[in-house]
C-alpha atoms as a PDB file:
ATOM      1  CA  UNK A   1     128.213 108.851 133.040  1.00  0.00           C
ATOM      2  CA  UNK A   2     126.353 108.156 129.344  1.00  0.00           C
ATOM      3  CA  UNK A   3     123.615 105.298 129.576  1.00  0.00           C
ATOM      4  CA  UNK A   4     123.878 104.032 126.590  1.00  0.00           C
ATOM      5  CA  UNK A   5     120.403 102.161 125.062  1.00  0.00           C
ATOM      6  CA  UNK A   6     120.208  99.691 122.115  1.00  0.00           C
ATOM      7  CA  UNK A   7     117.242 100.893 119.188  1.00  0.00           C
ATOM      8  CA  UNK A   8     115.759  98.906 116.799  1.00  0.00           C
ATOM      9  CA  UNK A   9     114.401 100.748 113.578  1.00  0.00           C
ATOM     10  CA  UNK A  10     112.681  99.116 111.393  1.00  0.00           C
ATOM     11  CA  UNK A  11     111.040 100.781 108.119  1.00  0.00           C
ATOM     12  CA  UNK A  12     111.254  99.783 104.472  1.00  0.00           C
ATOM     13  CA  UNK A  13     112.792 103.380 103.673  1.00  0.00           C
ATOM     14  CA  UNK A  14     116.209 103.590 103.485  1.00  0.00           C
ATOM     15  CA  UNK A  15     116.840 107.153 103.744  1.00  0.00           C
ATOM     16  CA  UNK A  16     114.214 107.063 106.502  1.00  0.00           C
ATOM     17  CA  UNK A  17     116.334 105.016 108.735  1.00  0.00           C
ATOM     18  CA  UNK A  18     119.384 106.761 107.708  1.00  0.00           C
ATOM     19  CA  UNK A  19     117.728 109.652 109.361  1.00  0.00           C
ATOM     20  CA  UNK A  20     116.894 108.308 112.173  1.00  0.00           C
ATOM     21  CA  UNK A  21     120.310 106.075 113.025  1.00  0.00           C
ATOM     22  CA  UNK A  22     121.895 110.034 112.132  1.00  0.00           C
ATOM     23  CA  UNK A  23     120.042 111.993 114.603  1.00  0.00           C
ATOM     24  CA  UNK A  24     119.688 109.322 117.510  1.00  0.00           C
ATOM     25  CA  UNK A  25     123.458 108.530 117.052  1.00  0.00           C
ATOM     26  CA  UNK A  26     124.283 112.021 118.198  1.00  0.00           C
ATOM     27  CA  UNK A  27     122.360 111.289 121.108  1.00  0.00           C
ATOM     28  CA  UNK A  28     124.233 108.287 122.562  1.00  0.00           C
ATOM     29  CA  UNK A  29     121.513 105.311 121.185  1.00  0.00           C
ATOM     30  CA  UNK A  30     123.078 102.486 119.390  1.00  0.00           C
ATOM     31  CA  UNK A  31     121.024 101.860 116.224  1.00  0.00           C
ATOM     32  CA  UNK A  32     120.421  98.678 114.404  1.00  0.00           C
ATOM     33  CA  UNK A  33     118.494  99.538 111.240  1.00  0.00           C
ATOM     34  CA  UNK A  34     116.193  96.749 109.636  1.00  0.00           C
ATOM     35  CA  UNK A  35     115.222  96.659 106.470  1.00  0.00           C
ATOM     36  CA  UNK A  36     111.477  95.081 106.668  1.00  0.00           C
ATOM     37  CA  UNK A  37     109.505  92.904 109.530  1.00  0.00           C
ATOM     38  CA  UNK A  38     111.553  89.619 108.843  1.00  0.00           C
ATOM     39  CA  UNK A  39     114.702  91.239 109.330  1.00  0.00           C
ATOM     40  CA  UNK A  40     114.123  92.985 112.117  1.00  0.00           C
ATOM     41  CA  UNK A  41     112.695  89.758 113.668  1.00  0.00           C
ATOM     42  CA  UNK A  42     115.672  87.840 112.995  1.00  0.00           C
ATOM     43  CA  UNK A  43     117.536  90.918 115.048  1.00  0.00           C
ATOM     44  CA  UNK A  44     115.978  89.463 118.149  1.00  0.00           C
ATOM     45  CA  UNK A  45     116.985  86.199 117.815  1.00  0.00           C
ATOM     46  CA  UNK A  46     120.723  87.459 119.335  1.00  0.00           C
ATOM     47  CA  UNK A  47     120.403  91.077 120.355  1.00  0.00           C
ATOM     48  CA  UNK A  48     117.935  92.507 123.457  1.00  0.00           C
ATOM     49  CA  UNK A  49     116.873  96.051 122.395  1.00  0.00           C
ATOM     50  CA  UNK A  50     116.016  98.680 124.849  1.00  0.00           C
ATOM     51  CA  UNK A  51     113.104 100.122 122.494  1.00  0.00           C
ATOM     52  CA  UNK A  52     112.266  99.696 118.891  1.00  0.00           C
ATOM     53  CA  UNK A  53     111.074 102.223 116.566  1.00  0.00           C
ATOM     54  CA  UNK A  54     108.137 100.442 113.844  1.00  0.00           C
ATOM     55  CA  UNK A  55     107.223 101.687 110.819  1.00  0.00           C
ATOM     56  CA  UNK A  56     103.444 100.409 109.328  1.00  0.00           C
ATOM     57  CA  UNK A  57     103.428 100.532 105.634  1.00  0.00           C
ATOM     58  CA  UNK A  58     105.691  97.827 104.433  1.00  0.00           C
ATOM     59  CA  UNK A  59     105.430  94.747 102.084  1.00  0.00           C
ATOM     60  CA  UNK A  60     105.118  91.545 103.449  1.00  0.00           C
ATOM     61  CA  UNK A  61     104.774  92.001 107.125  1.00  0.00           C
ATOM     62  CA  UNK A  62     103.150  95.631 107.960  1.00  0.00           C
ATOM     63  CA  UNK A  63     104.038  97.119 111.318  1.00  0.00           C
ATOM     64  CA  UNK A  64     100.671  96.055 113.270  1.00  0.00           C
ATOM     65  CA  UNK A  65     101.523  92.370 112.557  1.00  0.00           C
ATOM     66  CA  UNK A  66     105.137  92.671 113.627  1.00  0.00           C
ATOM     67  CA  UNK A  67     104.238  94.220 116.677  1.00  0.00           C
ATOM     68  CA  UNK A  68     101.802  91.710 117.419  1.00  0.00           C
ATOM     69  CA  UNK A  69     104.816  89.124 117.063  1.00  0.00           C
ATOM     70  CA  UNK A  70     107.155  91.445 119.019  1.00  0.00           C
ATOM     71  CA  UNK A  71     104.699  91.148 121.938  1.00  0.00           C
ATOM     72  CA  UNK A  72     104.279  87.608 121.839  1.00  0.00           C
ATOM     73  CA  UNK A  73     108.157  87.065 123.208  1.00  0.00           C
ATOM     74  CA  UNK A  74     108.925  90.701 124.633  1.00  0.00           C
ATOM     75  CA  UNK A  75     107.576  93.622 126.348  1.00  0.00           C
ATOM     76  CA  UNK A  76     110.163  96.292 124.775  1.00  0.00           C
ATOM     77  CA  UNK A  77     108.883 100.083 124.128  1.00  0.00           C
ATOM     78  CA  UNK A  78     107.536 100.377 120.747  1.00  0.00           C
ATOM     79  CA  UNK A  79     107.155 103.269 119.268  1.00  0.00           C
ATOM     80  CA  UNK A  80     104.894 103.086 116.277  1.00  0.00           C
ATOM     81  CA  UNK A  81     106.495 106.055 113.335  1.00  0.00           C
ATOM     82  CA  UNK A  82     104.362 105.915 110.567  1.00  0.00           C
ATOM     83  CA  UNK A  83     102.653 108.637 107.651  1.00  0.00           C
ATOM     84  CA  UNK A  84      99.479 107.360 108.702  1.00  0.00           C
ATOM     85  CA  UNK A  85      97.299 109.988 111.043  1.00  0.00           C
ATOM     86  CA  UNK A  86      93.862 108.665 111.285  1.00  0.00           C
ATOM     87  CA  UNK A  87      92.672 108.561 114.999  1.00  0.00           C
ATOM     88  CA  UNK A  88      91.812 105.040 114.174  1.00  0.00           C
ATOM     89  CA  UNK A  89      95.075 103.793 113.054  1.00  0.00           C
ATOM     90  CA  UNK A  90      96.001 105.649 116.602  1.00  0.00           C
ATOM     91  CA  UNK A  91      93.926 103.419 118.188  1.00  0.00           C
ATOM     92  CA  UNK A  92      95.049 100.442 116.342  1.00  0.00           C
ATOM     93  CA  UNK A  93      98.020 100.659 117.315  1.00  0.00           C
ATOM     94  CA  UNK A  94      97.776 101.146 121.174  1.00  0.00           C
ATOM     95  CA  UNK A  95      95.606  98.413 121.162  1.00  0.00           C
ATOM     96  CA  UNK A  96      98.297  95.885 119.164  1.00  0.00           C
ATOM     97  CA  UNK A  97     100.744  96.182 122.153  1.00  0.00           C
ATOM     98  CA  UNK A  98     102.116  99.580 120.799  1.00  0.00           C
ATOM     99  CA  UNK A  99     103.103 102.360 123.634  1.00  0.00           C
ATOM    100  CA  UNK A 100     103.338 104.977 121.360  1.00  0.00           C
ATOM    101  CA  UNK A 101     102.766 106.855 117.993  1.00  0.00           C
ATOM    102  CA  UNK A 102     104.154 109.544 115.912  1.00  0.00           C
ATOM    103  CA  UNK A 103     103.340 110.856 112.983  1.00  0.00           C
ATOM    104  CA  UNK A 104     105.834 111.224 109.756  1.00  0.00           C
ATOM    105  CA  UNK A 105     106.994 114.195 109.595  1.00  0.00           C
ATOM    106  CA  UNK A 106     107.806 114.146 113.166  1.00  0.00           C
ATOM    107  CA  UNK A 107     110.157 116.447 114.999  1.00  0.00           C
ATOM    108  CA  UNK A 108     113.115 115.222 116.052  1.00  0.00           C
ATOM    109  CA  UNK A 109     113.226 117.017 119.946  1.00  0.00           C
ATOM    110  CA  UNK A 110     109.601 115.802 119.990  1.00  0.00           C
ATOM    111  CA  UNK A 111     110.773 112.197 119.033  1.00  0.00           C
ATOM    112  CA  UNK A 112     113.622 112.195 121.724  1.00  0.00           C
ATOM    113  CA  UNK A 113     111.452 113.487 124.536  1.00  0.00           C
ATOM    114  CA  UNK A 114     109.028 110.364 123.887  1.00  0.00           C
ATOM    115  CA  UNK A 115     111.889 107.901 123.822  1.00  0.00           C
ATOM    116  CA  UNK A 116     113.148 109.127 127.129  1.00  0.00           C
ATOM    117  CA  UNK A 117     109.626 109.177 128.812  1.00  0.00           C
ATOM    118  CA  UNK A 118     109.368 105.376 127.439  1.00  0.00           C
ATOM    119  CA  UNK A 119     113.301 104.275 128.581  1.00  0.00           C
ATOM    120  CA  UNK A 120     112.010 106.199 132.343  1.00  0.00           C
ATOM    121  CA  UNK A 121     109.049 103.947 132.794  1.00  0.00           C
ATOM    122  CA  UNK A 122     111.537 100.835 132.316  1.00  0.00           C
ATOM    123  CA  UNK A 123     112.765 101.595 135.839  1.00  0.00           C
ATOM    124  CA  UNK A 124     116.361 100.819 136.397  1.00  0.00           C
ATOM    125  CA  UNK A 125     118.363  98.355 133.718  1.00  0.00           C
ATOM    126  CA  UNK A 126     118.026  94.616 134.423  1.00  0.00           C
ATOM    127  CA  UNK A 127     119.172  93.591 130.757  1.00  0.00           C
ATOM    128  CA  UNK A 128     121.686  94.974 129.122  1.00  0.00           C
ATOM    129  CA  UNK A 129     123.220  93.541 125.533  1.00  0.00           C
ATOM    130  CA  UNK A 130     126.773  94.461 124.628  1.00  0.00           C
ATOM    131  CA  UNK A 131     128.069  92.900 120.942  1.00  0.00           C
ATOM    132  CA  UNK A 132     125.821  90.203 121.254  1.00  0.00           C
ATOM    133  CA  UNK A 133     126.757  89.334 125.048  1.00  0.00           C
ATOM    134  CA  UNK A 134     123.318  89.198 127.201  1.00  0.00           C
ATOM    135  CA  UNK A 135     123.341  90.117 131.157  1.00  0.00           C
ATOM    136  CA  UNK A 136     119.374  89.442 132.114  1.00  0.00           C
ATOM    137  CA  UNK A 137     119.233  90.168 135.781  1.00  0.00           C
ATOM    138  CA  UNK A 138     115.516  89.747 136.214  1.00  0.00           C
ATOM    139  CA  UNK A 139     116.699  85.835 135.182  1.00  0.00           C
ATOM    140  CA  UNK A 140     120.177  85.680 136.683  1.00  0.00           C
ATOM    141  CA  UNK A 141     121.459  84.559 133.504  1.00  0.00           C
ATOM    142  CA  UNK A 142     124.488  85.844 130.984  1.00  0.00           C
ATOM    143  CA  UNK A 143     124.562  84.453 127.645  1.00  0.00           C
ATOM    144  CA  UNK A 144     125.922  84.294 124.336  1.00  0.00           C
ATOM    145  CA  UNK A 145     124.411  83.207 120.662  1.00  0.00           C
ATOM    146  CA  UNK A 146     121.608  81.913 123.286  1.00  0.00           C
ATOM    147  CA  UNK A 147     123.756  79.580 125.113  1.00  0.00           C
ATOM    148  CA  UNK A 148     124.266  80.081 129.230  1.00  0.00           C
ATOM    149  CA  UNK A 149     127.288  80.687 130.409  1.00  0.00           C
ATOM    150  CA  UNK A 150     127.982  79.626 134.205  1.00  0.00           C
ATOM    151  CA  UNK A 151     129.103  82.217 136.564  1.00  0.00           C
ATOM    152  CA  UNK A 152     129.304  82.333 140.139  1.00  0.00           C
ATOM    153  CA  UNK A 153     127.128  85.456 142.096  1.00  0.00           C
ATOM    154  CA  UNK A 154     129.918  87.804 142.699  1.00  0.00           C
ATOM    155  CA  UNK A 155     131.278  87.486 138.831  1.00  0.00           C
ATOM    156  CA  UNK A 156     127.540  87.889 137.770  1.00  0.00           C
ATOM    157  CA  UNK A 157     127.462  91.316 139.669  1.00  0.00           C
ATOM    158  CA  UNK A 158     130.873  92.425 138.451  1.00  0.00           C
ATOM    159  CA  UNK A 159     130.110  91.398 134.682  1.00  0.00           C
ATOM    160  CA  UNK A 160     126.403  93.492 135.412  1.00  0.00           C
ATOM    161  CA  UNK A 161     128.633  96.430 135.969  1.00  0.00           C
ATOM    162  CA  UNK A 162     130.992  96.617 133.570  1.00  0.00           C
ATOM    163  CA  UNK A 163     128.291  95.937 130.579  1.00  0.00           C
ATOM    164  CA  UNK A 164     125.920  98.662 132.038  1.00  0.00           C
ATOM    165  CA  UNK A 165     128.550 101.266 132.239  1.00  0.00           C
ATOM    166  CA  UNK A 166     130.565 101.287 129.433  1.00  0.00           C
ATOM    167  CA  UNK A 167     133.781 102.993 129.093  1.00  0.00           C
ATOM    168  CA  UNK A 168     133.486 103.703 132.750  1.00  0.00           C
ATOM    169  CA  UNK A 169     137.183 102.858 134.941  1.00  0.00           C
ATOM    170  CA  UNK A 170     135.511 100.433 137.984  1.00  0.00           C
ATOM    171  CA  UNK A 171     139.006 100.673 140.331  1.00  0.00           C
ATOM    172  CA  UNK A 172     139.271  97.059 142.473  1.00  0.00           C
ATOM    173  CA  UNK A 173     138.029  99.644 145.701  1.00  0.00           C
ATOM    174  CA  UNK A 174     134.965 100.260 143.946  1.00  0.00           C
ATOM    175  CA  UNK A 175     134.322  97.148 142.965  1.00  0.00           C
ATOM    176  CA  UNK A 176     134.839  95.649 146.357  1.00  0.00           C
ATOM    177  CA  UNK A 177     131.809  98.308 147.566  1.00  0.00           C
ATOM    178  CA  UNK A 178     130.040  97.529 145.037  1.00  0.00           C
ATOM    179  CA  UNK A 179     130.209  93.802 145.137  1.00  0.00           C
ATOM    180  CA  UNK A 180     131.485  92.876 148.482  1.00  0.00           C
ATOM    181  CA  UNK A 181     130.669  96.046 150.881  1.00  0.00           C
ATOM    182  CA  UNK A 182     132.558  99.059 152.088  1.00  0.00           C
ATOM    183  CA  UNK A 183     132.836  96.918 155.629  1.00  0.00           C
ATOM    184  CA  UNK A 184     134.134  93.699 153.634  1.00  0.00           C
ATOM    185  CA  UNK A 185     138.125  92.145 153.898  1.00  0.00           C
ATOM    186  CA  UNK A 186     138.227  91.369 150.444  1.00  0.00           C
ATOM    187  CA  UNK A 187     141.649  92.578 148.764  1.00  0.00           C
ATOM    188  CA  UNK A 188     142.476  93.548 145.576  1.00  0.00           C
ATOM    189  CA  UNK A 189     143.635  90.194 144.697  1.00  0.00           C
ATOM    190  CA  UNK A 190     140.494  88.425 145.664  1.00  0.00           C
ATOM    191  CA  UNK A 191     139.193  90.931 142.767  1.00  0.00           C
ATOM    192  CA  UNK A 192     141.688  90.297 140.255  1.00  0.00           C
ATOM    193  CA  UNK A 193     140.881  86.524 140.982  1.00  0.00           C
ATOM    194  CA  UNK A 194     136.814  87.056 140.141  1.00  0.00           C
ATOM    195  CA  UNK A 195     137.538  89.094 137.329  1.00  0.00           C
ATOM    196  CA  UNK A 196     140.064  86.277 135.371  1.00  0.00           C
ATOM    197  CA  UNK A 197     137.704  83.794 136.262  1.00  0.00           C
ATOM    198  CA  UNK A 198     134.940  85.687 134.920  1.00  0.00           C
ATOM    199  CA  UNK A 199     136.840  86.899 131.647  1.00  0.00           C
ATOM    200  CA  UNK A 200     137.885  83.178 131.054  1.00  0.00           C
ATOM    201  CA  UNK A 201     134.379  81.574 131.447  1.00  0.00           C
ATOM    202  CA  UNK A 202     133.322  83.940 128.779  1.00  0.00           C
ATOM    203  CA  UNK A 203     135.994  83.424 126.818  1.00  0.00           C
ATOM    204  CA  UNK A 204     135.574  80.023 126.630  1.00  0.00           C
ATOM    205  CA  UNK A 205     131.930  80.557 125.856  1.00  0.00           C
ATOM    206  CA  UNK A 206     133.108  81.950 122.017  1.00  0.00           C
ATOM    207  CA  UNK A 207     132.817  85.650 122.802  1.00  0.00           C
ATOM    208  CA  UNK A 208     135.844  87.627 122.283  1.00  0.00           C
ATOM    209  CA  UNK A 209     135.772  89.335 125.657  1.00  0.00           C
ATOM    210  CA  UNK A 210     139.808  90.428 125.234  1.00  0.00           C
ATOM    211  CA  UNK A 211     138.057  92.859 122.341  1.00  0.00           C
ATOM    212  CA  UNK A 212     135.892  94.934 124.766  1.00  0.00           C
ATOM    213  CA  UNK A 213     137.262  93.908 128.541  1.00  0.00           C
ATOM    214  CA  UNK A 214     140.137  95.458 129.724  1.00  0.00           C
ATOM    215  CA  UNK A 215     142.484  95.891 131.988  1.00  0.00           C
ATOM    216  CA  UNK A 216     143.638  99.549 133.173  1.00  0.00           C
ATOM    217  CA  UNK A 217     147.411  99.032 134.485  1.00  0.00           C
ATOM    218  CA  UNK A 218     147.626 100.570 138.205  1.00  0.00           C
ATOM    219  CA  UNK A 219     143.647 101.326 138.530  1.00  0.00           C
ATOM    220  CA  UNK A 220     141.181  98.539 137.701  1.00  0.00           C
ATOM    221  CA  UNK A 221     139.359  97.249 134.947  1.00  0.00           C
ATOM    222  CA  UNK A 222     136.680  98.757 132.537  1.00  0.00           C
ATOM    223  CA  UNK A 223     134.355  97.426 129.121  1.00  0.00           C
ATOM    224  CA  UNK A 224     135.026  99.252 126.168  1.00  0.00           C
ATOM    225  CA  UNK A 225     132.162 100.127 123.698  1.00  0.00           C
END
Protein backbone atom coordinates (compact mmCIF):
# COMPACT_ATOMS: atom_id res chain seq x y z
CA UNK A 1 0.00 0.00 0.00
CA UNK A 2 1.43 3.72 -1.31
CA UNK A 3 0.87 6.56 1.39
CA UNK A 4 0.42 9.12 -0.58
CA UNK A 5 1.45 12.89 1.03
CA UNK A 6 0.35 16.34 -0.27
CA UNK A 7 3.73 19.00 -0.88
CA UNK A 8 3.66 22.43 -1.11
CA UNK A 9 6.61 24.12 -3.12
CA UNK A 10 6.91 27.33 -3.16
CA UNK A 11 9.91 29.29 -4.98
CA UNK A 12 9.84 32.15 -7.47
CA UNK A 13 11.82 29.82 -10.05
CA UNK A 14 9.94 28.16 -12.39
CA UNK A 15 12.21 25.61 -13.62
CA UNK A 16 13.12 25.15 -9.95
CA UNK A 17 9.77 23.85 -9.07
CA UNK A 18 9.47 22.02 -12.23
CA UNK A 19 12.31 20.07 -10.82
CA UNK A 20 11.16 19.42 -7.87
CA UNK A 21 7.19 18.50 -8.76
CA UNK A 22 9.44 16.01 -11.53
CA UNK A 23 11.51 14.16 -9.14
CA UNK A 24 9.03 14.00 -6.05
CA UNK A 25 6.24 12.92 -8.51
CA UNK A 26 8.14 9.74 -9.20
CA UNK A 27 8.10 9.21 -5.68
CA UNK A 28 4.35 9.09 -4.94
CA UNK A 29 4.05 13.05 -3.38
CA UNK A 30 1.35 15.10 -4.85
CA UNK A 31 2.83 18.52 -5.67
CA UNK A 32 1.19 21.85 -5.70
CA UNK A 33 3.72 24.35 -7.03
CA UNK A 34 3.36 28.14 -5.95
CA UNK A 35 4.60 30.73 -7.61
CA UNK A 36 5.63 33.34 -4.67
CA UNK A 37 4.53 33.70 -0.74
CA UNK A 38 0.94 35.06 -1.58
CA UNK A 39 0.15 32.27 -3.66
CA UNK A 40 1.20 29.72 -1.78
CA UNK A 41 -0.73 31.28 1.17
CA UNK A 42 -3.86 31.39 -0.64
CA UNK A 43 -3.11 27.35 -1.20
CA UNK A 44 -3.96 26.94 2.44
CA UNK A 45 -6.99 28.56 2.50
CA UNK A 46 -8.64 25.02 0.90
CA UNK A 47 -5.92 22.41 0.80
CA UNK A 48 -4.03 20.76 4.19
CA UNK A 49 -0.45 19.90 3.07
CA UNK A 50 1.52 17.19 4.63
CA UNK A 51 4.92 19.31 4.33
CA UNK A 52 5.92 22.31 2.37
CA UNK A 53 9.09 22.93 0.70
CA UNK A 54 10.13 27.17 1.08
CA UNK A 55 12.31 28.87 -0.90
CA UNK A 56 13.98 32.42 0.76
CA UNK A 57 14.91 34.76 -1.94
CA UNK A 58 11.74 36.02 -3.46
CA UNK A 59 10.08 39.47 -4.11
CA UNK A 60 7.53 40.59 -2.01
CA UNK A 61 7.26 38.10 0.74
CA UNK A 62 10.83 36.24 1.32
CA UNK A 63 10.66 32.75 2.77
CA UNK A 64 11.46 33.74 6.60
CA UNK A 65 8.30 35.93 6.61
CA UNK A 66 6.09 33.30 5.03
CA UNK A 67 7.13 30.85 7.36
CA UNK A 68 6.54 33.01 10.15
CA UNK A 69 2.81 33.28 8.74
CA UNK A 70 2.72 29.52 8.03
CA UNK A 71 3.33 28.98 11.77
CA UNK A 72 0.91 31.31 12.98
CA UNK A 73 -2.17 28.85 11.69
CA UNK A 74 -0.19 25.43 11.20
CA UNK A 75 2.47 23.27 12.45
CA UNK A 76 3.28 21.48 8.92
CA UNK A 77 7.09 20.32 8.17
CA UNK A 78 8.90 23.01 6.48
CA UNK A 79 11.66 22.47 4.82
CA UNK A 80 13.57 25.63 4.12
CA UNK A 81 15.52 25.04 0.13
CA UNK A 82 17.33 27.96 -0.50
CA UNK A 83 21.09 29.11 -2.32
CA UNK A 84 21.82 30.72 0.79
CA UNK A 85 24.62 28.72 3.10
CA UNK A 86 25.65 31.01 5.81
CA UNK A 87 25.46 29.23 9.28
CA UNK A 88 23.49 32.24 10.23
CA UNK A 89 20.81 32.10 7.73
CA UNK A 90 20.86 28.26 9.19
CA UNK A 91 20.07 29.53 12.28
CA UNK A 92 17.53 31.92 11.09
CA UNK A 93 15.67 29.71 9.87
CA UNK A 94 15.33 27.04 12.68
CA UNK A 95 14.57 29.69 14.82
CA UNK A 96 11.46 31.15 12.41
CA UNK A 97 9.52 27.84 12.96
CA UNK A 98 11.58 26.08 10.14
CA UNK A 99 12.45 22.13 10.78
CA UNK A 100 14.81 21.98 8.23
CA UNK A 101 17.35 23.36 5.61
CA UNK A 102 19.02 22.47 2.46
CA UNK A 103 21.17 24.01 0.47
CA UNK A 104 20.65 24.69 -3.53
CA UNK A 105 22.25 22.50 -5.23
CA UNK A 106 20.91 19.81 -3.14
CA UNK A 107 20.82 16.13 -3.94
CA UNK A 108 17.85 14.71 -4.68
CA UNK A 109 18.28 11.08 -2.44
CA UNK A 110 19.55 13.52 0.21
CA UNK A 111 16.31 15.67 -0.18
CA UNK A 112 13.97 12.53 -0.02
CA UNK A 113 15.64 11.01 3.01
CA UNK A 114 14.88 14.43 4.95
CA UNK A 115 11.28 14.51 3.82
CA UNK A 116 10.71 11.03 5.08
CA UNK A 117 12.51 11.62 8.49
CA UNK A 118 10.08 14.85 8.74
CA UNK A 119 6.59 12.83 7.42
CA UNK A 120 8.00 9.89 10.41
CA UNK A 121 7.99 12.35 13.24
CA UNK A 122 4.21 13.26 12.22
CA UNK A 123 3.25 9.92 13.79
CA UNK A 124 0.35 8.26 12.16
CA UNK A 125 -2.15 10.46 9.67
CA UNK A 126 -4.94 12.34 11.47
CA UNK A 127 -5.60 14.77 8.39
CA UNK A 128 -5.71 13.80 5.23
CA UNK A 129 -6.93 16.23 2.08
CA UNK A 130 -8.19 14.55 -1.06
CA UNK A 131 -9.33 17.23 -4.10
CA UNK A 132 -10.09 19.69 -1.69
CA UNK A 133 -12.17 17.27 0.72
CA UNK A 134 -10.67 17.62 4.48
CA UNK A 135 -10.87 14.50 7.07
CA UNK A 136 -9.18 16.20 10.44
CA UNK A 137 -9.37 13.46 12.98
CA UNK A 138 -7.52 15.23 15.74
CA UNK A 139 -10.99 17.60 15.37
CA UNK A 140 -13.56 15.02 14.33
CA UNK A 141 -14.48 17.12 11.54
CA UNK A 142 -14.78 16.54 7.45
CA UNK A 143 -15.13 19.49 5.38
CA UNK A 144 -15.34 21.07 2.18
CA UNK A 145 -14.42 24.83 0.77
CA UNK A 146 -14.29 25.24 4.80
CA UNK A 147 -17.78 24.36 5.45
CA UNK A 148 -18.64 21.14 7.97
CA UNK A 149 -20.28 18.55 6.76
CA UNK A 150 -22.36 16.35 9.38
CA UNK A 151 -21.60 12.76 9.64
CA UNK A 152 -22.44 10.27 12.07
CA UNK A 153 -19.18 8.24 13.96
CA UNK A 154 -19.22 5.12 11.97
CA UNK A 155 -19.43 7.16 8.41
CA UNK A 156 -16.61 9.44 9.87
CA UNK A 157 -14.38 6.25 10.31
CA UNK A 158 -15.33 4.73 6.97
CA UNK A 159 -14.81 8.16 5.01
CA UNK A 160 -11.12 8.27 7.26
CA UNK A 161 -10.37 5.11 5.42
CA UNK A 162 -11.12 5.42 2.16
CA UNK A 163 -9.32 9.08 1.88
CA UNK A 164 -6.13 7.70 3.64
CA UNK A 165 -5.80 4.77 1.39
CA UNK A 166 -6.38 5.60 -1.92
CA UNK A 167 -6.96 3.27 -4.67
CA UNK A 168 -7.06 0.62 -2.04
CA UNK A 169 -10.45 -2.12 -2.52
CA UNK A 170 -11.96 -1.88 1.43
CA UNK A 171 -14.43 -5.25 0.87
CA UNK A 172 -17.82 -4.67 3.29
CA UNK A 173 -15.82 -7.67 5.67
CA UNK A 174 -13.10 -5.40 6.14
CA UNK A 175 -14.85 -2.63 6.72
CA UNK A 176 -17.07 -4.22 9.29
CA UNK A 177 -13.47 -5.08 11.30
CA UNK A 178 -12.42 -2.12 10.80
CA UNK A 179 -15.38 -0.10 11.84
CA UNK A 180 -17.62 -2.36 13.73
CA UNK A 181 -15.25 -5.37 15.07
CA UNK A 182 -14.37 -8.83 13.89
CA UNK A 183 -16.97 -10.03 16.90
CA UNK A 184 -19.76 -7.49 15.56
CA UNK A 185 -23.43 -8.70 13.70
CA UNK A 186 -23.31 -6.05 11.36
CA UNK A 187 -24.09 -7.32 7.65
CA UNK A 188 -23.14 -6.21 4.54
CA UNK A 189 -26.20 -4.25 4.14
CA UNK A 190 -25.85 -2.32 7.32
CA UNK A 191 -22.50 -1.26 5.31
CA UNK A 192 -23.94 -0.47 2.11
CA UNK A 193 -26.48 1.64 4.23
CA UNK A 194 -23.42 3.86 6.01
CA UNK A 195 -21.67 4.16 2.94
CA UNK A 196 -24.92 5.84 0.75
CA UNK A 197 -25.57 7.85 3.58
CA UNK A 198 -22.14 8.97 3.80
CA UNK A 199 -21.64 9.48 -0.11
CA UNK A 200 -24.98 11.52 -0.13
CA UNK A 201 -24.15 13.90 2.81
CA UNK A 202 -21.11 14.78 0.86
CA UNK A 203 -22.69 15.06 -2.08
CA UNK A 204 -24.98 17.36 -0.98
CA UNK A 205 -22.18 19.33 0.59
CA UNK A 206 -20.98 20.45 -3.33
CA UNK A 207 -18.16 17.92 -3.64
CA UNK A 208 -18.38 15.64 -6.48
CA UNK A 209 -17.79 12.48 -4.48
CA UNK A 210 -19.32 10.16 -7.63
CA UNK A 211 -15.76 11.48 -9.33
CA UNK A 212 -13.41 9.75 -6.81
CA UNK A 213 -15.87 7.22 -4.64
CA UNK A 214 -16.70 4.14 -6.03
CA UNK A 215 -18.31 1.27 -5.98
CA UNK A 216 -16.50 -2.19 -6.90
CA UNK A 217 -19.48 -4.58 -8.16
CA UNK A 218 -19.28 -8.00 -6.04
CA UNK A 219 -16.35 -6.72 -3.53
CA UNK A 220 -16.79 -3.35 -1.79
CA UNK A 221 -16.04 0.08 -2.27
CA UNK A 222 -12.72 2.08 -2.77
CA UNK A 223 -11.55 6.21 -3.41
CA UNK A 224 -9.91 6.74 -6.49
CA UNK A 225 -6.94 9.24 -6.74
Amino acid sequence: MIELYNVLLVDDDPEMLDLLALYLKSHNYMCQKAHGSYEALTYFETRVFDIVLLDIMMPDMDGWELCQKIRQFSDVPIIMVTARRQNEDVVKGLKLGADDYITKPFNEEVLLARIEALLRRQGPVTRVERNGLVWDENRYVLFYQNKPIKLTPKEFMMAGYFMKHPNQVFSREKLIDLVWGFDSNTTGRTVDSHVRNMREKINRAGFPIDDYFKTVWGVGYKWIQ
